[in-house]
PDB file of N, CA and C in Angstrom:
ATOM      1  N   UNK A   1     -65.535  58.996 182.100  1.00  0.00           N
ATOM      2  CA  UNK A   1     -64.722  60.113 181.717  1.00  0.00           C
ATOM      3  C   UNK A   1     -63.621  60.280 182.780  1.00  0.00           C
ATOM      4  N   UNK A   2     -62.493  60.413 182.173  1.00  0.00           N
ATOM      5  CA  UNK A   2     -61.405  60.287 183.006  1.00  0.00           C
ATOM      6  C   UNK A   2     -61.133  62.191 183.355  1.00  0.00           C
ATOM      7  N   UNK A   3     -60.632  62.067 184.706  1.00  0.00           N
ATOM      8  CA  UNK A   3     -60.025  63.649 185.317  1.00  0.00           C
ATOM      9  C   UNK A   3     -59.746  64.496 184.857  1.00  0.00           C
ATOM     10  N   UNK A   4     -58.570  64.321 184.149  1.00  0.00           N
ATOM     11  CA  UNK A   4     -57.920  64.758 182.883  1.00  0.00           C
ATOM     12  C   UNK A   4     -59.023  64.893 181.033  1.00  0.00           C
ATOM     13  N   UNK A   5     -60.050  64.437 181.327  1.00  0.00           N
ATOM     14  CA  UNK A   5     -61.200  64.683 180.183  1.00  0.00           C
ATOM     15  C   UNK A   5     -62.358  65.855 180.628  1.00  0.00           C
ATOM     16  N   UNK A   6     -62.447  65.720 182.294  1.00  0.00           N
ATOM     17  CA  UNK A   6     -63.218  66.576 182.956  1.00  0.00           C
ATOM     18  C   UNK A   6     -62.852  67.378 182.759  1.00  0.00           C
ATOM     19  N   UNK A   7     -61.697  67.868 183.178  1.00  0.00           N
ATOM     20  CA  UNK A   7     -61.185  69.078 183.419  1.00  0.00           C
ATOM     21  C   UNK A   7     -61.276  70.293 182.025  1.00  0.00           C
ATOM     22  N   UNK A   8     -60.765  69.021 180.610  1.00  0.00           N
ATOM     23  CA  UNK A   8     -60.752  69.580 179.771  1.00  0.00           C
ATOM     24  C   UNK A   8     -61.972  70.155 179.174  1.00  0.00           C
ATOM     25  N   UNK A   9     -62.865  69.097 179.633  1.00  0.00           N
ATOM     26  CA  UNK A   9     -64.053  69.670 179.129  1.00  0.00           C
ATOM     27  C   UNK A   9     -65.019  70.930 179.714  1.00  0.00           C
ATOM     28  N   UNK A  10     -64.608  70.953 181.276  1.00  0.00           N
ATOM     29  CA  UNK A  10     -65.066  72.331 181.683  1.00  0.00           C
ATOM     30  C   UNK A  10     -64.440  73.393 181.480  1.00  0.00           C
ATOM     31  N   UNK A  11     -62.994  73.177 181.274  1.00  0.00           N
ATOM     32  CA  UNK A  11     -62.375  74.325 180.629  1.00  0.00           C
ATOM     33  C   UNK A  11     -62.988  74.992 178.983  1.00  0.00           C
ATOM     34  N   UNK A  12     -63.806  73.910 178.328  1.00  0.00           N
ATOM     35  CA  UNK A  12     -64.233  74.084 177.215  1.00  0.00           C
ATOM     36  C   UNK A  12     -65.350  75.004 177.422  1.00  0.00           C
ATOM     37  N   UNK A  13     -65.804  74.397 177.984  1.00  0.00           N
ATOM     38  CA  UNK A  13     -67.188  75.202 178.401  1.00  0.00           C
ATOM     39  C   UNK A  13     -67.083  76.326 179.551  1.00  0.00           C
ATOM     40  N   UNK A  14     -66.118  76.855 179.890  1.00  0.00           N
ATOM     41  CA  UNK A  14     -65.877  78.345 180.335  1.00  0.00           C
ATOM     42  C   UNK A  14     -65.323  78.888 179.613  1.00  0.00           C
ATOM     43  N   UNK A  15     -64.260  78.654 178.807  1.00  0.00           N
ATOM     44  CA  UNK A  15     -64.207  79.327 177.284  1.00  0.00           C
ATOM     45  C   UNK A  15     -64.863  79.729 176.705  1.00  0.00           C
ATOM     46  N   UNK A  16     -66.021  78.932 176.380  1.00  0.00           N
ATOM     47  CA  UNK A  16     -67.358  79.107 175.371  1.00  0.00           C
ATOM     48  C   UNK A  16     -68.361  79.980 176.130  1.00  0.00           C
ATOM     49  N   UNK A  17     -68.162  79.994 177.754  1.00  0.00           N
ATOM     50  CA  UNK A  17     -68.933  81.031 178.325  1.00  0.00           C
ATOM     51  C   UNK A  17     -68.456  82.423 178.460  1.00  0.00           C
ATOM     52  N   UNK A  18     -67.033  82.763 178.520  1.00  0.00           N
ATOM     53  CA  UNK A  18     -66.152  84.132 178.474  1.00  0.00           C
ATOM     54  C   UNK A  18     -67.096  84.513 176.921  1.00  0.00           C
ATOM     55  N   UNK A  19     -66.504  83.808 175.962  1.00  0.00           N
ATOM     56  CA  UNK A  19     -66.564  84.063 174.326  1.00  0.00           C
ATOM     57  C   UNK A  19     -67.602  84.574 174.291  1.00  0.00           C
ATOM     58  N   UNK A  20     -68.797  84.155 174.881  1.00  0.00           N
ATOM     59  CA  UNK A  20     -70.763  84.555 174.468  1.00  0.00           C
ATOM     60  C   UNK A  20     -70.548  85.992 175.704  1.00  0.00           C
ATOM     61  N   UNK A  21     -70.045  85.867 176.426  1.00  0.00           N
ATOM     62  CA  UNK A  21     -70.076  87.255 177.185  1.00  0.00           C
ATOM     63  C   UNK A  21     -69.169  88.484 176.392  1.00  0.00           C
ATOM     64  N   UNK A  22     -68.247  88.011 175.717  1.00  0.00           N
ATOM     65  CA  UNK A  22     -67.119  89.005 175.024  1.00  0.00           C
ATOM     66  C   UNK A  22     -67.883  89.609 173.527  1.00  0.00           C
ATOM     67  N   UNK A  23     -68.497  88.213 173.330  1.00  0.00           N
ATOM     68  CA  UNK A  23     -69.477  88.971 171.953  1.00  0.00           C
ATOM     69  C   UNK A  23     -70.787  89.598 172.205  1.00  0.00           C
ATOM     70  N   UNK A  24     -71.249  89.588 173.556  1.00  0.00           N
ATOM     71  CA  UNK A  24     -72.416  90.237 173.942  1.00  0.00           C
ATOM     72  C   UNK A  24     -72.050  91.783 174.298  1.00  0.00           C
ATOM     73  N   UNK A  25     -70.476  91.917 174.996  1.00  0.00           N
ATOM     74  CA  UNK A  25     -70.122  92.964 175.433  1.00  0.00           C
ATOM     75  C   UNK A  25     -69.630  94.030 174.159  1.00  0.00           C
ATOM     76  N   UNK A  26     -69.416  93.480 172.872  1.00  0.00           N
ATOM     77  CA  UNK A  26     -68.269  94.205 171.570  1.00  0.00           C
ATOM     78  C   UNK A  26     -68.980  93.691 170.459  1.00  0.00           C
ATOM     79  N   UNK A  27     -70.159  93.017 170.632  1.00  0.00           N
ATOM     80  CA  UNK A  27     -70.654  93.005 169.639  1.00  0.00           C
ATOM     81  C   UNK A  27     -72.037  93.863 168.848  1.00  0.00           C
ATOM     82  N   UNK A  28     -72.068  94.348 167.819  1.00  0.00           N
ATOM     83  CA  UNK A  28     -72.886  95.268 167.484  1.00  0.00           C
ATOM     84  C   UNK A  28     -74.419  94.862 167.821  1.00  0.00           C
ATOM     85  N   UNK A  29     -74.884  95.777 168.384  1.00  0.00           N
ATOM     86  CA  UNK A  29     -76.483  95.106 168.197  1.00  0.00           C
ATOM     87  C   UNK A  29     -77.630  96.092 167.468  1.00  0.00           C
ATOM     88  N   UNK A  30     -78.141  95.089 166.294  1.00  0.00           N
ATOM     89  CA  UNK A  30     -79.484  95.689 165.523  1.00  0.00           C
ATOM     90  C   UNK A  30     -80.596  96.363 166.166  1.00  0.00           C
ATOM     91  N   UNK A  31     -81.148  97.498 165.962  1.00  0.00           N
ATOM     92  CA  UNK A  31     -82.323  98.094 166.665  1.00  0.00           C
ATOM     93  C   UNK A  31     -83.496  97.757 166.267  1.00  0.00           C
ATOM     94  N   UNK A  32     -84.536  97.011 166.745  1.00  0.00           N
ATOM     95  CA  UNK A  32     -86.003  97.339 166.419  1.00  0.00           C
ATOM     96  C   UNK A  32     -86.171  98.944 166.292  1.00  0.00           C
ATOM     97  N   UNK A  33     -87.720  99.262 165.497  1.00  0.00           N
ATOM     98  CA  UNK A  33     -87.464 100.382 165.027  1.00  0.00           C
ATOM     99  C   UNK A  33     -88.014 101.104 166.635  1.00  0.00           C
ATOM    100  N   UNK A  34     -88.636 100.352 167.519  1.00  0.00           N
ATOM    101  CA  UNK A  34     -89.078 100.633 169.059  1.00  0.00           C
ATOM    102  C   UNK A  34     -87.971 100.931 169.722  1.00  0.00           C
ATOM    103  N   UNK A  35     -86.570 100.094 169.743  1.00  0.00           N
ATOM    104  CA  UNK A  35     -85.766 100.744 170.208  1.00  0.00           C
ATOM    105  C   UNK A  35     -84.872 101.470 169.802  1.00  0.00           C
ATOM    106  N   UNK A  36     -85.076 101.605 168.539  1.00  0.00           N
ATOM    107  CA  UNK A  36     -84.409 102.723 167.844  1.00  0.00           C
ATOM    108  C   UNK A  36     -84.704 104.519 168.242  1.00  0.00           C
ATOM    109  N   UNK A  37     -86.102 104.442 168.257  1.00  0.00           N
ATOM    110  CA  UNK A  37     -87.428 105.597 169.449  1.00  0.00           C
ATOM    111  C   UNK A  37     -86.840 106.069 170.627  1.00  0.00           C
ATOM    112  N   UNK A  38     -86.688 104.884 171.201  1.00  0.00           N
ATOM    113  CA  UNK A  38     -86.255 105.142 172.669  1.00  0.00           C
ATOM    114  C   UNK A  38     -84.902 105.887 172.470  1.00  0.00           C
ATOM    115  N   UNK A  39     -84.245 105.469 171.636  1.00  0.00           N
ATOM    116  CA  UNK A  39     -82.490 105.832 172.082  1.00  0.00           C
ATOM    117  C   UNK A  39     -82.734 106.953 171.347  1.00  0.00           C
ATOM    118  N   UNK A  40     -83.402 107.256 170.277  1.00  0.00           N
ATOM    119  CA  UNK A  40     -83.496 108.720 169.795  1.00  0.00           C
ATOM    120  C   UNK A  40     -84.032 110.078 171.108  1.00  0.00           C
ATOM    121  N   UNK A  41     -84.938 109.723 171.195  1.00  0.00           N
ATOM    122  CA  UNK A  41     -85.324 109.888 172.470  1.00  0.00           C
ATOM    123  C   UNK A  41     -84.670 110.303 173.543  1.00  0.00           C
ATOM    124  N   UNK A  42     -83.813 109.761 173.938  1.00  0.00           N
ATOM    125  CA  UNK A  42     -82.731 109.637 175.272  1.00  0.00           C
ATOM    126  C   UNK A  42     -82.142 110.505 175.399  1.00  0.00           C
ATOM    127  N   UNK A  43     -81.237 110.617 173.585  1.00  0.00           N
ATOM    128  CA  UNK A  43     -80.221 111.267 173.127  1.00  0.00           C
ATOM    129  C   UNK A  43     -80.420 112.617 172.944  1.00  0.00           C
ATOM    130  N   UNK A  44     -81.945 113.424 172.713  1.00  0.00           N
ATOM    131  CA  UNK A  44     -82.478 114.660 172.480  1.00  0.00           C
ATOM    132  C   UNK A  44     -82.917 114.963 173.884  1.00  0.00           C
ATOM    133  N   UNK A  45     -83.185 114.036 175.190  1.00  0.00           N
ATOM    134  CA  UNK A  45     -83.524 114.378 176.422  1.00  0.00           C
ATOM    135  C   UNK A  45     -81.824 114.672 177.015  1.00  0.00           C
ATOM    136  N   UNK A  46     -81.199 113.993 176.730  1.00  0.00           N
ATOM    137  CA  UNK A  46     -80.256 114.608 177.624  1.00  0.00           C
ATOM    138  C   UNK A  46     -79.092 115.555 176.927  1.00  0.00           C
ATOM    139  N   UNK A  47     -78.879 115.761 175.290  1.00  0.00           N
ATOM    140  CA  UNK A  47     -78.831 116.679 174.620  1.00  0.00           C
ATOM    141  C   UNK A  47     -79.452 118.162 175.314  1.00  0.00           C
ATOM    142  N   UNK A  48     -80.600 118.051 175.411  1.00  0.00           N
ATOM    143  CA  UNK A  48     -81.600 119.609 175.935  1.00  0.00           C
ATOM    144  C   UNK A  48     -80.832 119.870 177.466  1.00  0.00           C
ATOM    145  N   UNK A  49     -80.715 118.579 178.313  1.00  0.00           N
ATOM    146  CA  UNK A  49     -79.717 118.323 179.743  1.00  0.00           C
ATOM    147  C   UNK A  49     -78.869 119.098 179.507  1.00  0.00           C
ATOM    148  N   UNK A  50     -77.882 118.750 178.512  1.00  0.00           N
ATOM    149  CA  UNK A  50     -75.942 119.252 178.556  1.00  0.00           C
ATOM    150  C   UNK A  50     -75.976 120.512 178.236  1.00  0.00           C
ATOM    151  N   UNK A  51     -77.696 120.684 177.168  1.00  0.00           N
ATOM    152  CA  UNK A  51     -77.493 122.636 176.574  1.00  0.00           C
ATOM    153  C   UNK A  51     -77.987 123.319 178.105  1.00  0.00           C
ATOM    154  N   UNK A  52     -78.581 122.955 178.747  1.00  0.00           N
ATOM    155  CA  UNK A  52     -79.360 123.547 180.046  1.00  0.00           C
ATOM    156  C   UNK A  52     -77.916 123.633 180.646  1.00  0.00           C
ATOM    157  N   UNK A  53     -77.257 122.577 181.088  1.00  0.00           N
ATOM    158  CA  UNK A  53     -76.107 122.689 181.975  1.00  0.00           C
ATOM    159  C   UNK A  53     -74.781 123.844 181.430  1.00  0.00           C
ATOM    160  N   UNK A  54     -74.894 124.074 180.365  1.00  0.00           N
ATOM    161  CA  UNK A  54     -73.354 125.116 179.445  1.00  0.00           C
ATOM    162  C   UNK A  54     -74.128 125.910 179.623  1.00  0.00           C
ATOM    163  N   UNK A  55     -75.343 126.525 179.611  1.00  0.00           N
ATOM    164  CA  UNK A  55     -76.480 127.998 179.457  1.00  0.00           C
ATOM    165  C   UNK A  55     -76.181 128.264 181.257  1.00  0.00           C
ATOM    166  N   UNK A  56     -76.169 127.257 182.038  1.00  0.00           N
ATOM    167  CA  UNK A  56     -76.269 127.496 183.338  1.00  0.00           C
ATOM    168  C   UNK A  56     -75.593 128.003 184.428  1.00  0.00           C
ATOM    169  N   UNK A  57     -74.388 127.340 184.007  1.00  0.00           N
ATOM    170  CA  UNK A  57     -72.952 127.148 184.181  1.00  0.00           C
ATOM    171  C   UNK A  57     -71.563 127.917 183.614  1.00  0.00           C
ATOM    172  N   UNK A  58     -70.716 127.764 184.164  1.00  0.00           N
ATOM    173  CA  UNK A  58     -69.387 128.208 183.648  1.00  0.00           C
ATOM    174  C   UNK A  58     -68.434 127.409 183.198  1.00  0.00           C
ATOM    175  N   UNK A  59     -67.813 127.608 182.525  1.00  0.00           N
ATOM    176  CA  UNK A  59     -66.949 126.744 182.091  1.00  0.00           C
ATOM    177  C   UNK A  59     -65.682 126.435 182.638  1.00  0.00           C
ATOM    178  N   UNK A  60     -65.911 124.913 182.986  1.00  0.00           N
ATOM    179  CA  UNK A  60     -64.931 125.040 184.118  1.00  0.00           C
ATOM    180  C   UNK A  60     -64.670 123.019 184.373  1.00  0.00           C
ATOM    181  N   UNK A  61     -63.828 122.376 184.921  1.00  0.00           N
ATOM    182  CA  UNK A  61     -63.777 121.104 184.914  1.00  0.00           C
ATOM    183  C   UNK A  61     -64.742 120.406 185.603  1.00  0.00           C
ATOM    184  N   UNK A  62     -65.273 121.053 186.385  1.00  0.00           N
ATOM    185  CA  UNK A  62     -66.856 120.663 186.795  1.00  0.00           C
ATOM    186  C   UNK A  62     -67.812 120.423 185.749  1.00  0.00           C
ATOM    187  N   UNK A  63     -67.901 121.393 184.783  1.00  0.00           N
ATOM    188  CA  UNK A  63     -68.528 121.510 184.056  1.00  0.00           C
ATOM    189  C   UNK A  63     -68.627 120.280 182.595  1.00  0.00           C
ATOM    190  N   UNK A  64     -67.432 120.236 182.724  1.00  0.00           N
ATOM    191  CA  UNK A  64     -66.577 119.484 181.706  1.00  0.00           C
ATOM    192  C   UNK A  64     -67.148 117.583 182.014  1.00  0.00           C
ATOM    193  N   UNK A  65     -66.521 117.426 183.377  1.00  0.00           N
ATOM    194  CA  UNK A  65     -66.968 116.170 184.134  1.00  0.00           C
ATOM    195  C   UNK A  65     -68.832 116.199 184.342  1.00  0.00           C
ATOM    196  N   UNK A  66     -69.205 116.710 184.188  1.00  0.00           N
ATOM    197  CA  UNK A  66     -70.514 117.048 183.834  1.00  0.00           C
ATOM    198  C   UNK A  66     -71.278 116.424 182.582  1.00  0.00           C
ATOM    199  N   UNK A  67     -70.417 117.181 181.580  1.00  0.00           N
ATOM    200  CA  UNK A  67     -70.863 116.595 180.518  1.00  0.00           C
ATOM    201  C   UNK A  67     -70.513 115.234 179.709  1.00  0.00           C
ATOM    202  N   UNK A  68     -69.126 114.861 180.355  1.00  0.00           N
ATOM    203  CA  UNK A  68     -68.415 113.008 180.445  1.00  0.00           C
ATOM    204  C   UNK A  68     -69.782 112.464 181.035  1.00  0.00           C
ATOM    205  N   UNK A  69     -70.273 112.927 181.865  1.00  0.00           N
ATOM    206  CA  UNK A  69     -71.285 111.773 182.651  1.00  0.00           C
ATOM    207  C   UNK A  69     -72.061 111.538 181.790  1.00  0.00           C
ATOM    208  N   UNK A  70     -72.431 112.706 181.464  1.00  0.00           N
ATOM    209  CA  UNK A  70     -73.861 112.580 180.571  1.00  0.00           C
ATOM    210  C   UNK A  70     -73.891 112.139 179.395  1.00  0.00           C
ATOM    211  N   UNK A  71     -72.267 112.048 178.661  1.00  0.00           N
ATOM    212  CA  UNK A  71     -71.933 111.245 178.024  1.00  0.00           C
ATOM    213  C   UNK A  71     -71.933 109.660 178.105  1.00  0.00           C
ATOM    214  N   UNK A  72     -71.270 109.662 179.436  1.00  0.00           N
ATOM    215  CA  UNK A  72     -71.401 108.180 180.001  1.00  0.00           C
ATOM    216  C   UNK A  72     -72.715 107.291 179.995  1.00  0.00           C
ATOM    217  N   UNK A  73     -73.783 108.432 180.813  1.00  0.00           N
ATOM    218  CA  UNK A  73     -75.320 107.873 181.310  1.00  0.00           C
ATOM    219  C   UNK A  73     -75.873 107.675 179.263  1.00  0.00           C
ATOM    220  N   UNK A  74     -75.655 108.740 178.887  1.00  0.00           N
ATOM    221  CA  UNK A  74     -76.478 107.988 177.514  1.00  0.00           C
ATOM    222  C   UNK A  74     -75.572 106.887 176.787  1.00  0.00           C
ATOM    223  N   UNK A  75     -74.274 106.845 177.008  1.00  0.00           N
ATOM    224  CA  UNK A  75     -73.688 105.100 176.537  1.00  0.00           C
ATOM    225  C   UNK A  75     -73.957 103.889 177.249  1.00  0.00           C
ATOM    226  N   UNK A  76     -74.386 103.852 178.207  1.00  0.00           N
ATOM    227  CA  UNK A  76     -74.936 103.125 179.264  1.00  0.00           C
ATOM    228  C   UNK A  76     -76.758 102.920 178.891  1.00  0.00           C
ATOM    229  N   UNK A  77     -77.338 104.138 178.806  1.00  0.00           N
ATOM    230  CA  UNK A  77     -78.761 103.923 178.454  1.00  0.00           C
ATOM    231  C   UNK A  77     -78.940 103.501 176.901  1.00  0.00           C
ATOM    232  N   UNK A  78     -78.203 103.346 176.081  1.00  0.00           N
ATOM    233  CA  UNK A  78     -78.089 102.940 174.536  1.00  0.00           C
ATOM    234  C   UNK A  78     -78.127 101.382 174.843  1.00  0.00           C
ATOM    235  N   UNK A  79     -76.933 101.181 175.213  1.00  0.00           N
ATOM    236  CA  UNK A  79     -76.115 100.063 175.293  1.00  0.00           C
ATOM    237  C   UNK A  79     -77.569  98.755 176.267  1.00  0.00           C
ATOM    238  N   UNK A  80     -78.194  99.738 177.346  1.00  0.00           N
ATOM    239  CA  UNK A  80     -79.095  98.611 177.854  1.00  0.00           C
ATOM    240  C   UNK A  80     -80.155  98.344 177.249  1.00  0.00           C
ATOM    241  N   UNK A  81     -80.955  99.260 176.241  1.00  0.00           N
ATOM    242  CA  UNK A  81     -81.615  99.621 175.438  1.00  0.00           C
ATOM    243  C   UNK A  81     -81.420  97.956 174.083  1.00  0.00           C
ATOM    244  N   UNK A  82     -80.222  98.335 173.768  1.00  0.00           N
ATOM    245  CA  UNK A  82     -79.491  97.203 172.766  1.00  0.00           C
ATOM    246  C   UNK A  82     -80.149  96.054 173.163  1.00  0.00           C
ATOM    247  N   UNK A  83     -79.078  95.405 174.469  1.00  0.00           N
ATOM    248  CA  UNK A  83     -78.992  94.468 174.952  1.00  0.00           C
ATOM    249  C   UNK A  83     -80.497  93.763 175.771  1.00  0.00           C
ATOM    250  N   UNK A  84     -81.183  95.003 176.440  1.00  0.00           N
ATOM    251  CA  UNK A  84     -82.173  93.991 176.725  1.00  0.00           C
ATOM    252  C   UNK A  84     -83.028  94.614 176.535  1.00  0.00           C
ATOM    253  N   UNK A  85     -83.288  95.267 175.287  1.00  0.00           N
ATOM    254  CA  UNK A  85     -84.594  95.951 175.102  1.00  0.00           C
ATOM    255  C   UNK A  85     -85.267  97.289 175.722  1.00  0.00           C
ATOM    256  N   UNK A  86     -86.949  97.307 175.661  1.00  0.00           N
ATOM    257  CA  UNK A  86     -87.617  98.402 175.899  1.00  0.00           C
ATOM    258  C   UNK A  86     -88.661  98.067 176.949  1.00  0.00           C
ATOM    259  N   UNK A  87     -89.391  98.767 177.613  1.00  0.00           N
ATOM    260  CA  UNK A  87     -90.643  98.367 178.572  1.00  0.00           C
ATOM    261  C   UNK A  87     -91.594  98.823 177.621  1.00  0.00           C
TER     262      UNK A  87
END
């Protein structure tokens, strides 16, 4: 295999490795009905969180950035849930 075949061909195959990471990252993933539980779950635990934090609190950009997180932490706990499952 000539230099110019190498090259091309590892370029092939980091292509094909971006691509399986780009469809792992944007691509939809099916729930077992186990992890379907869990993320229900998550979503009513930190739901009861955000009502505790507005009952607690004032309304205010603290408050606000508060509830982005907790937005954030359950797109993050879904999303790992998806991707690599349940214990």
């Amino acid at each position: 295999m000539t230099d110019r075949e190498l090259e091309t061909q590892e370029q092939l195959e980091a292509d094909a490795a971006i691509d399986a990471d780009l469809l792992a990252r944007f691509h939809s993933h099916n729930l077992t009905d186990e992890q379907y539980n869990v993320v229900e779950h998550l979503r009513e635990a930190i739901l009861e969180l955000a009502r505790d934090l507005c009952g607690m609190t004032n309304p205010s950009r603290e408050q606000s950035l508060s509830l982005t997180h907790l937005e954030d932490a359950l797109m993050w706990a879904v999303k790992g849930v998806a991707r690599h499952g349940v214990q």
